[in-house]
C-alpha atoms as a PDB file:
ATOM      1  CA  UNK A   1     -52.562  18.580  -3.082  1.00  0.00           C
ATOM      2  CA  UNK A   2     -49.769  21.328  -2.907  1.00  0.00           C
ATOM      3  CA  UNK A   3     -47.797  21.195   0.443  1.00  0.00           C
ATOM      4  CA  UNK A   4     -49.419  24.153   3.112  1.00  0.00           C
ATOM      5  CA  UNK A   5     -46.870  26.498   4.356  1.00  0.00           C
ATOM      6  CA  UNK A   6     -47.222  29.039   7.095  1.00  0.00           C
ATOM      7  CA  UNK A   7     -45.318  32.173   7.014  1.00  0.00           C
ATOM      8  CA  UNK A   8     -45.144  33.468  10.444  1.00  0.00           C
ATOM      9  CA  UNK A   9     -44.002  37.826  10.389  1.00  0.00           C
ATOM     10  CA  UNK A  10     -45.469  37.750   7.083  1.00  0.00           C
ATOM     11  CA  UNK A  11     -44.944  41.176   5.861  1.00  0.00           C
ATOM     12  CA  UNK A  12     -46.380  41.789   2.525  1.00  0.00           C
ATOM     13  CA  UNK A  13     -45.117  38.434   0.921  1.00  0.00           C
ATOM     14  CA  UNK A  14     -41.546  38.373   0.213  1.00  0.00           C
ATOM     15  CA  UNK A  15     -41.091  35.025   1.329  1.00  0.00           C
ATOM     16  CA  UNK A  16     -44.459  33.577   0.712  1.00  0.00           C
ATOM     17  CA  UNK A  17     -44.307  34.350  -3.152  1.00  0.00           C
ATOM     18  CA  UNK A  18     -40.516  32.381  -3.436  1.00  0.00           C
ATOM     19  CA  UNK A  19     -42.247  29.021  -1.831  1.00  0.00           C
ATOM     20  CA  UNK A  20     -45.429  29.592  -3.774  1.00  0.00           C
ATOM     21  CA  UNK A  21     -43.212  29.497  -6.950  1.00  0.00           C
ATOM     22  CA  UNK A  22     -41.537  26.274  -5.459  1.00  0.00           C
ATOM     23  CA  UNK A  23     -45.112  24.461  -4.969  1.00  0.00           C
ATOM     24  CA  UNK A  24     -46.277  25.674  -1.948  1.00  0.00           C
ATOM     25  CA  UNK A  25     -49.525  26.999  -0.625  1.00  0.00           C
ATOM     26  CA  UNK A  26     -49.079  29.673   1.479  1.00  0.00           C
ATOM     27  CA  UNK A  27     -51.326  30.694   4.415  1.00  0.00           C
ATOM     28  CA  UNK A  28     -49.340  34.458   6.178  1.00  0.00           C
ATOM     29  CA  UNK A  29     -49.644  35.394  10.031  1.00  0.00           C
ATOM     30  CA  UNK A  30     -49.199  38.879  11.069  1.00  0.00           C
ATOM     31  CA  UNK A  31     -50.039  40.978  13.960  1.00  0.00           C
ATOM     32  CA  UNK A  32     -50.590  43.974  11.612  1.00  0.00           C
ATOM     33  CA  UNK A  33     -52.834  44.252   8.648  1.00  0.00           C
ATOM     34  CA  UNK A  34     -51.569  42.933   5.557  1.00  0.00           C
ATOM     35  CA  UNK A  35     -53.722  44.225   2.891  1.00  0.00           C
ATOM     36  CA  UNK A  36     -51.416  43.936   0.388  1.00  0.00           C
ATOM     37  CA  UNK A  37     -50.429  40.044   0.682  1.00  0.00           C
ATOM     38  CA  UNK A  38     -51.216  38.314  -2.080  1.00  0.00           C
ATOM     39  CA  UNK A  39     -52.099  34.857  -0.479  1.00  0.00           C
ATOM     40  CA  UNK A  40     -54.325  33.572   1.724  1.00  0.00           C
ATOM     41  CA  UNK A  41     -53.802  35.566   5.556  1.00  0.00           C
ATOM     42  CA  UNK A  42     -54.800  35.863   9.265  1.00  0.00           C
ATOM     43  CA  UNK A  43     -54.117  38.481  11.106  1.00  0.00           C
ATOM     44  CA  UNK A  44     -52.681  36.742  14.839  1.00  0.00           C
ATOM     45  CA  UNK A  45     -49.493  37.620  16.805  1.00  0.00           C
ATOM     46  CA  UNK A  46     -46.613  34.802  15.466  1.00  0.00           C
ATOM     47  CA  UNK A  47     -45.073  34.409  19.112  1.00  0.00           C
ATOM     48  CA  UNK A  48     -48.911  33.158  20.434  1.00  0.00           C
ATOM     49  CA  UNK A  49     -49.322  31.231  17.395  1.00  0.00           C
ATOM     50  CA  UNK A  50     -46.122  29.356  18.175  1.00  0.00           C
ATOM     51  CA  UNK A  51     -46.513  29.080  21.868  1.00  0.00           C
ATOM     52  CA  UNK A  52     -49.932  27.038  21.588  1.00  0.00           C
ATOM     53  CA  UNK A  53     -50.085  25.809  18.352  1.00  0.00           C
ATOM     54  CA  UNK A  54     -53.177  27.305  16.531  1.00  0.00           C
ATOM     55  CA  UNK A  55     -53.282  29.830  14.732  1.00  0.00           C
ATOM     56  CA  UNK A  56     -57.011  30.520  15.925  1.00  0.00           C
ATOM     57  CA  UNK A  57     -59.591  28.437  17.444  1.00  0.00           C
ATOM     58  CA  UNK A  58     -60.233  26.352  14.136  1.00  0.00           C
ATOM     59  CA  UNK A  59     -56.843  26.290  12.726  1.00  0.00           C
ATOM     60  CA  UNK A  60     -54.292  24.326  14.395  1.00  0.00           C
ATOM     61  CA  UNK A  61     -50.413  24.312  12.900  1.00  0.00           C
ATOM     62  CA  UNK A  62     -49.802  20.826  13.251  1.00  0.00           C
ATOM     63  CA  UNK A  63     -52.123  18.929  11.828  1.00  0.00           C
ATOM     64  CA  UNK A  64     -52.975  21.226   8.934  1.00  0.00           C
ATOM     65  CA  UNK A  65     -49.341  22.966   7.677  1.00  0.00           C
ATOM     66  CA  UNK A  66     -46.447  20.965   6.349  1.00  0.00           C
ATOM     67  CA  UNK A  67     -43.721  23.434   7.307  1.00  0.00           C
ATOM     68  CA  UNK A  68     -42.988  26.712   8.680  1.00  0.00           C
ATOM     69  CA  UNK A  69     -41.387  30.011   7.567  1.00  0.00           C
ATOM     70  CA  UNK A  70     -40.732  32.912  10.103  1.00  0.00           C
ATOM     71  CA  UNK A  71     -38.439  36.528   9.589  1.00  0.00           C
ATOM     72  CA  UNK A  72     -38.693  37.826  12.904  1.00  0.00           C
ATOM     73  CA  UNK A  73     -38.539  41.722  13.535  1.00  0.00           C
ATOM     74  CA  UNK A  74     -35.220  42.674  12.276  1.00  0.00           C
ATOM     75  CA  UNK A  75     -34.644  46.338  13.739  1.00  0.00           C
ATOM     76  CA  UNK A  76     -32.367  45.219  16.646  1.00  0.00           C
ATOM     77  CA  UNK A  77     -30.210  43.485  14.205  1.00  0.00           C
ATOM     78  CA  UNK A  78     -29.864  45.497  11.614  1.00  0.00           C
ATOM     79  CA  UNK A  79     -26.626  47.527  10.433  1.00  0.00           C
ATOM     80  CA  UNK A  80     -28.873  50.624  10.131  1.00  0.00           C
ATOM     81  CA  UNK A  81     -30.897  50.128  13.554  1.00  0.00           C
ATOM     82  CA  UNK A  82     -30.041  53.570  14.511  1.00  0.00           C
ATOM     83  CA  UNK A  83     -32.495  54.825  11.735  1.00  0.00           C
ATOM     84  CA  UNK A  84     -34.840  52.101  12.399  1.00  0.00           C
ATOM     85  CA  UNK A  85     -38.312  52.092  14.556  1.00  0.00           C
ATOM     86  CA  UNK A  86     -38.598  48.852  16.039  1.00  0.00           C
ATOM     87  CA  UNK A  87     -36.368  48.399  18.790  1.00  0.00           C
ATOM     88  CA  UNK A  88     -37.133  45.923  21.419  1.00  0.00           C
ATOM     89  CA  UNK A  89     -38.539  43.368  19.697  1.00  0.00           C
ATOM     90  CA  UNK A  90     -34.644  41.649  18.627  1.00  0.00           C
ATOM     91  CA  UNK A  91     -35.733  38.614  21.872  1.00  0.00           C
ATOM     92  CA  UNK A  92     -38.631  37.358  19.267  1.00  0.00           C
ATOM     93  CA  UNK A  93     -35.662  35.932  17.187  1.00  0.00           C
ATOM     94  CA  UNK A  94     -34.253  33.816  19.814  1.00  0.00           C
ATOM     95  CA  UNK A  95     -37.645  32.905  21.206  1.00  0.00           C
ATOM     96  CA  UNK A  96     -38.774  31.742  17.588  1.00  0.00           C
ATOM     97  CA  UNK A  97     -35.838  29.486  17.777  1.00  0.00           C
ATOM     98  CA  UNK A  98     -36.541  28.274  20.567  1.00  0.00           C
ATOM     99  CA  UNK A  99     -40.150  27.335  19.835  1.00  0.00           C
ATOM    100  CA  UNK A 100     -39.449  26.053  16.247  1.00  0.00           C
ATOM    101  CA  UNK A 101     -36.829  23.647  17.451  1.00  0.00           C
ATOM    102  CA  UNK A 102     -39.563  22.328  19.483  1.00  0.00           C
ATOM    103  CA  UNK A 103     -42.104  21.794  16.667  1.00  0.00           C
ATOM    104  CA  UNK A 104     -42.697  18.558  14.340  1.00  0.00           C
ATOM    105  CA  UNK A 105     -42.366  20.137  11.282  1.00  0.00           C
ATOM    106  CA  UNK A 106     -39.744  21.272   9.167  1.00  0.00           C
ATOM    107  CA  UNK A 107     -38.484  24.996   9.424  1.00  0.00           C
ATOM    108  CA  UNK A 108     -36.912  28.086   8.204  1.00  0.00           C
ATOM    109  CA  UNK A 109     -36.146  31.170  10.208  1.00  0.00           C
ATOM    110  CA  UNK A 110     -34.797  34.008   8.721  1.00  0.00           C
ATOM    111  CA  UNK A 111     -33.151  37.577   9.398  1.00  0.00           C
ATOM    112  CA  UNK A 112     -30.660  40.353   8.815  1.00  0.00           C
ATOM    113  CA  UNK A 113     -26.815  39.447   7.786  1.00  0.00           C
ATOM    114  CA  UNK A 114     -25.834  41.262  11.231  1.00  0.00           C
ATOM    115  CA  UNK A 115     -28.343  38.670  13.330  1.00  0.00           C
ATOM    116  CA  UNK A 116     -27.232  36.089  15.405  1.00  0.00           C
ATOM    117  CA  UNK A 117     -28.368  33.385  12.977  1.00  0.00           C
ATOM    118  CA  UNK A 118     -25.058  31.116  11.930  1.00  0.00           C
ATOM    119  CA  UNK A 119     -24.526  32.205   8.677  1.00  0.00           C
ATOM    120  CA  UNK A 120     -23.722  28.359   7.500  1.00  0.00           C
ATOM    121  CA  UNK A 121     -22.252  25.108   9.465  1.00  0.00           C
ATOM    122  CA  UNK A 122     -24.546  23.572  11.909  1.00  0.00           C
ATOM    123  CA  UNK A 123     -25.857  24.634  15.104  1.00  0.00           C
ATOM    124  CA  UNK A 124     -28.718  22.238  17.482  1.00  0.00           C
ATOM    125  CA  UNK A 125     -28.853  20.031  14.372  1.00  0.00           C
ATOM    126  CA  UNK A 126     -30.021  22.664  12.250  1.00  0.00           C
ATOM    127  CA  UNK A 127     -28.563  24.245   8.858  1.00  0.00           C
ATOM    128  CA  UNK A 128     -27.408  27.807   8.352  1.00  0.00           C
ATOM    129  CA  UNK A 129     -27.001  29.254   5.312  1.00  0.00           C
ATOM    130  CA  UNK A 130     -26.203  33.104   3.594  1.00  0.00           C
ATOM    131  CA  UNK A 131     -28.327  34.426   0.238  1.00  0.00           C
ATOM    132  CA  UNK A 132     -27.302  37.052  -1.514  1.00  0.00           C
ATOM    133  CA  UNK A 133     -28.808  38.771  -4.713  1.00  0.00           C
ATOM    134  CA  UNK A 134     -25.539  38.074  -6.394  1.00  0.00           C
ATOM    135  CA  UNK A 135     -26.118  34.498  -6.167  1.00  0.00           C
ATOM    136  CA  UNK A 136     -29.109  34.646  -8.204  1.00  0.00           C
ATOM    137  CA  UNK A 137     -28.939  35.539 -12.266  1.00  0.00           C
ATOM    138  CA  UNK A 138     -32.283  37.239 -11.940  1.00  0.00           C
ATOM    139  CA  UNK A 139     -30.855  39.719  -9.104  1.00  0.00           C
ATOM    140  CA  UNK A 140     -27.353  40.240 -10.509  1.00  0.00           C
ATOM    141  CA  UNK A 141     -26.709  43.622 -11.191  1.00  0.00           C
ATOM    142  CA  UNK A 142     -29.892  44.316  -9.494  1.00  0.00           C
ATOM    143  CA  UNK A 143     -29.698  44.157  -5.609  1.00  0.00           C
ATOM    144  CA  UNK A 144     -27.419  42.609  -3.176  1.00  0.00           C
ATOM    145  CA  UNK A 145     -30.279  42.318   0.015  1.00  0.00           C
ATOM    146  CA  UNK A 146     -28.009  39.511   2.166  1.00  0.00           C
ATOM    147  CA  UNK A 147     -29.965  37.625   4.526  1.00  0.00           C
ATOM    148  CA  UNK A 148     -29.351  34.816   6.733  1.00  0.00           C
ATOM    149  CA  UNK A 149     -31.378  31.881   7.185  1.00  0.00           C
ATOM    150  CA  UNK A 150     -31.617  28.563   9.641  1.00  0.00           C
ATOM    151  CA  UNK A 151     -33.036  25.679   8.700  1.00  0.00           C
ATOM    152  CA  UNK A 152     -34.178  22.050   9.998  1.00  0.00           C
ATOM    153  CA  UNK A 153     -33.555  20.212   7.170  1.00  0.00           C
ATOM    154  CA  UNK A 154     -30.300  20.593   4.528  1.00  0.00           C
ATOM    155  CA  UNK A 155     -30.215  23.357   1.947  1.00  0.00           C
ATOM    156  CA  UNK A 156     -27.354  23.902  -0.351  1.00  0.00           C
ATOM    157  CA  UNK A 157     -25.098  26.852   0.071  1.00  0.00           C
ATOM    158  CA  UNK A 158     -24.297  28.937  -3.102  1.00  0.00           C
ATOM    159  CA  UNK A 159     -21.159  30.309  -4.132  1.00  0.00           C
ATOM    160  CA  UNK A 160     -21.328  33.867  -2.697  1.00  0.00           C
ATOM    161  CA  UNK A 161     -19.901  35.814  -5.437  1.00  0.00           C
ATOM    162  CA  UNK A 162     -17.356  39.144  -5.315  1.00  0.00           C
ATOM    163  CA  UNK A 163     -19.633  42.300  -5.310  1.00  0.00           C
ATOM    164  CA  UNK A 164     -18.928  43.581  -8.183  1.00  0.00           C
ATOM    165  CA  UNK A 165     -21.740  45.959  -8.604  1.00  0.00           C
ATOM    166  CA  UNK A 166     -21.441  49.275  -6.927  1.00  0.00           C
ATOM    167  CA  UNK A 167     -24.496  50.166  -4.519  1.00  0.00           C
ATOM    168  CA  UNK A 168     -26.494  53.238  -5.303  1.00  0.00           C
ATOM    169  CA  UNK A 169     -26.538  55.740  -2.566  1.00  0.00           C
ATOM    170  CA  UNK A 170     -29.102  56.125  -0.517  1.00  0.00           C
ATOM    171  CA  UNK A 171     -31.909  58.776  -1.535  1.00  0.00           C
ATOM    172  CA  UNK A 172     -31.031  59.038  -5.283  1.00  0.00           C
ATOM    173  CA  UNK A 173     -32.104  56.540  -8.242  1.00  0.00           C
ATOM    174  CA  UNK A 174     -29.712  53.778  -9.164  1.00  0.00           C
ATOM    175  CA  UNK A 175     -27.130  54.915 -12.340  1.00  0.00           C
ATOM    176  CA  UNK A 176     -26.635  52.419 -14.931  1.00  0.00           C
ATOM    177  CA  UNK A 177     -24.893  49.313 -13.571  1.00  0.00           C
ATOM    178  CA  UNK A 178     -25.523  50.124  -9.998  1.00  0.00           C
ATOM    179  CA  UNK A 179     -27.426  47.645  -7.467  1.00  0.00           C
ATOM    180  CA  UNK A 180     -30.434  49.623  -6.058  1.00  0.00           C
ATOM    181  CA  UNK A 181     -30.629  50.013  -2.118  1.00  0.00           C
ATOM    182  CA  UNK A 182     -34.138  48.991  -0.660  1.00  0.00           C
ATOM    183  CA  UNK A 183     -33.576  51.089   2.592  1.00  0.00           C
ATOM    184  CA  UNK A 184     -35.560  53.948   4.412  1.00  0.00           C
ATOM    185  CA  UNK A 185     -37.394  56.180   1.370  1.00  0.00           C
ATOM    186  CA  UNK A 186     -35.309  55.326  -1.639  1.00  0.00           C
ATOM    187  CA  UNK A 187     -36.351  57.140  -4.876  1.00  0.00           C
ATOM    188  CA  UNK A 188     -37.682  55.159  -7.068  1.00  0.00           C
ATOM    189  CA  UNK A 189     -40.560  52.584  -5.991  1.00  0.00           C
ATOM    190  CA  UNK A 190     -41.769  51.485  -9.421  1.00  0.00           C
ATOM    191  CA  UNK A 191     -37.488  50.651 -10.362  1.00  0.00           C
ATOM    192  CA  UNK A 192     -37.240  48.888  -6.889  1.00  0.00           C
ATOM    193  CA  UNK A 193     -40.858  46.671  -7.618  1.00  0.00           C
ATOM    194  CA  UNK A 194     -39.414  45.559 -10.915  1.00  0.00           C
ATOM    195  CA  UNK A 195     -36.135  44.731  -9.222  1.00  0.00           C
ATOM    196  CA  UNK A 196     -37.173  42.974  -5.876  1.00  0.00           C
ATOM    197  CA  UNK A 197     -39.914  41.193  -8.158  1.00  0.00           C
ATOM    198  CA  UNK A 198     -42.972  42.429  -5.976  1.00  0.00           C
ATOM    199  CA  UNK A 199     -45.223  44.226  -7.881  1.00  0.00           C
ATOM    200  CA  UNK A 200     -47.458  44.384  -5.418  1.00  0.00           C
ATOM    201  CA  UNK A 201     -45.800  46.142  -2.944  1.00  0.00           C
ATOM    202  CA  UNK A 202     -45.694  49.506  -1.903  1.00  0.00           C
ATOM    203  CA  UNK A 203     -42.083  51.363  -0.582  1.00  0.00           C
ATOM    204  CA  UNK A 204     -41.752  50.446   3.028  1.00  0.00           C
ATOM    205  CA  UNK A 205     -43.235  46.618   2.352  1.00  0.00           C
ATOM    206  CA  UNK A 206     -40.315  46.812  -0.141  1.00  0.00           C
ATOM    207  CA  UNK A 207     -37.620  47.937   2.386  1.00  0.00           C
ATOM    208  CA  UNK A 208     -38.911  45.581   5.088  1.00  0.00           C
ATOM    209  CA  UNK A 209     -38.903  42.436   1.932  1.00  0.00           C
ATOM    210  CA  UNK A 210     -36.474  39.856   0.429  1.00  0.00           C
ATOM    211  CA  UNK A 211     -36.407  38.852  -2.528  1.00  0.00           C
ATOM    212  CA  UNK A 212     -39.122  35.929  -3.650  1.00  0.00           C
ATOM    213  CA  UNK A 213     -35.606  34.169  -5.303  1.00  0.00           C
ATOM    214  CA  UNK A 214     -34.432  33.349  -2.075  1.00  0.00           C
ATOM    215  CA  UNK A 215     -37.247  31.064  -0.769  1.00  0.00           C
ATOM    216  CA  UNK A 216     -37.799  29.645  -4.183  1.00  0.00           C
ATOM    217  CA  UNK A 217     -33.978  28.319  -3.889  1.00  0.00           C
ATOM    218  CA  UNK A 218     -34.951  27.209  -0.060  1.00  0.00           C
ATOM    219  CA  UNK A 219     -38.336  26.249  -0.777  1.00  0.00           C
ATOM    220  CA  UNK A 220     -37.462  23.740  -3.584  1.00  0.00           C
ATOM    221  CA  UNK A 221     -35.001  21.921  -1.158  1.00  0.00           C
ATOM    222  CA  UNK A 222     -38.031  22.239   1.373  1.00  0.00           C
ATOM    223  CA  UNK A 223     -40.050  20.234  -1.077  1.00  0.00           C
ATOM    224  CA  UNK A 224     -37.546  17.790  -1.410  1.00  0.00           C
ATOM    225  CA  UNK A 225     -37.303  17.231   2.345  1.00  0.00           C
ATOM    226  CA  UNK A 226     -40.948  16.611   2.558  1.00  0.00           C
ATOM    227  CA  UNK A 227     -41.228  14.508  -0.289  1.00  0.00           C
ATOM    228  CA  UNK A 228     -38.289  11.819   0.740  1.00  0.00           C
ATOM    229  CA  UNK A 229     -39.781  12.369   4.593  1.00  0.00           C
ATOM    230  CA  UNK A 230     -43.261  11.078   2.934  1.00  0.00           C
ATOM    231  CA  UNK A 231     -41.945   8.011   0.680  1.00  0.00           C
ATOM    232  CA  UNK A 232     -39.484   6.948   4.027  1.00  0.00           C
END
């Protein structure tokens, strides 16, 4: 039986279709409608589901999930927060720390390059680590999208290469050879579906998204972990 993950801030699925690709199954919390997700979801608030443990009455965390994934709002955090709705909700990063590092099971938290998060070394015996688009050959040339990412358990850093690839300003479609900028209400949806690989996603899931190629790299590490925690 595949390995259950639950992806707390879901969104539309970023995250949850990189670990599905690395073996998981994926069950996504959110306190918004998600109709778009393309796994299994429940709609709940992520902070109550982590302060006692069930995701509703007949669905406990421990017990039933092997590992958790949560992207906290990003808005306070981000380099263009003065564009962004959102504000006020940058404490449910720290907080989600704080509960995680309290929890059993092995965890990834992720945000916004300008977030507190350590962006690699260690911090409360936990990994941190930077993705980029870059790093990935089916993103190069395509998007840049850094995020920054904690983790319980070890995950390799890549080589964060030079960006070489001019950024396409905001508003107007990418030109040959640019990277395409998933912010506010770029141009050209159906370009930036192909390019974040999220077909099913319409423009703002897409600005809110990372790429699935980032928790495929994490998630395969994350089966790893479980796997020599299992045979120990």
């Amino acid at each position: 039986m595949k390995p259950r993950l639950l992806d707390l801030f879901s969104g539309a699925g970023g995250a949850a279709a990189g670990y599905h690709r690395a073996g998981f199954e994926v069950v996504g919390v959110d306190i918004d409608p998600k109709p778009n997700y393309p796994y299994e979801f429940r709609q709940a608030d992520a902070i109550q589901v982590l302060r006692t443990g069930w995701v509703n009455e007949h669905l406990p965390v421990v017990g039933f999930f092997d590992a958790i994934h949560a992207s906290p709002p990003c808005q306070d955090h981000s380099a263009t927060k003065t564009l962004a709705e959102g504000h006020g909700t940058g404490w449910m990063l720290a907080e989600t720390l704080e509960l995680l590092r309290g929890f059993p099971l092995p965890w990834v938290v992720e945000n916004v390059a300008d977030s507190p998060l350590p962006h690699q070394g260690d911090l409360f015996g936990s990994n941190g680590l930077t993705l980029c688009g870059c790093m990935f050959p089916e993103l190069r040339g395509l998007l840049y999208e850094d995020r920054v990412f904690e983790t319980s358990f070890p995950v390799p850093q890549p080589d964060h290469a030079l960006h070489r690839w001019s950024q396409t300003k905001m508003g107007r479609p990418p030109k040959p050879g640019e990277c395409m900028q998933l912010t506010g209400h770029f141009s050209d949806v159906a370009e930036g579906r192909r390019r974040m690989q999220a077909p099913w996603m319409n423009r703002d899931e897409l600005a809110q998204a990372i790429p699935p190629a980032f928790t495929e790299w994490i998630g395969t590490f994350l089966f790893e972990h479980l796997t020599s925690e299992a045979a120990a």
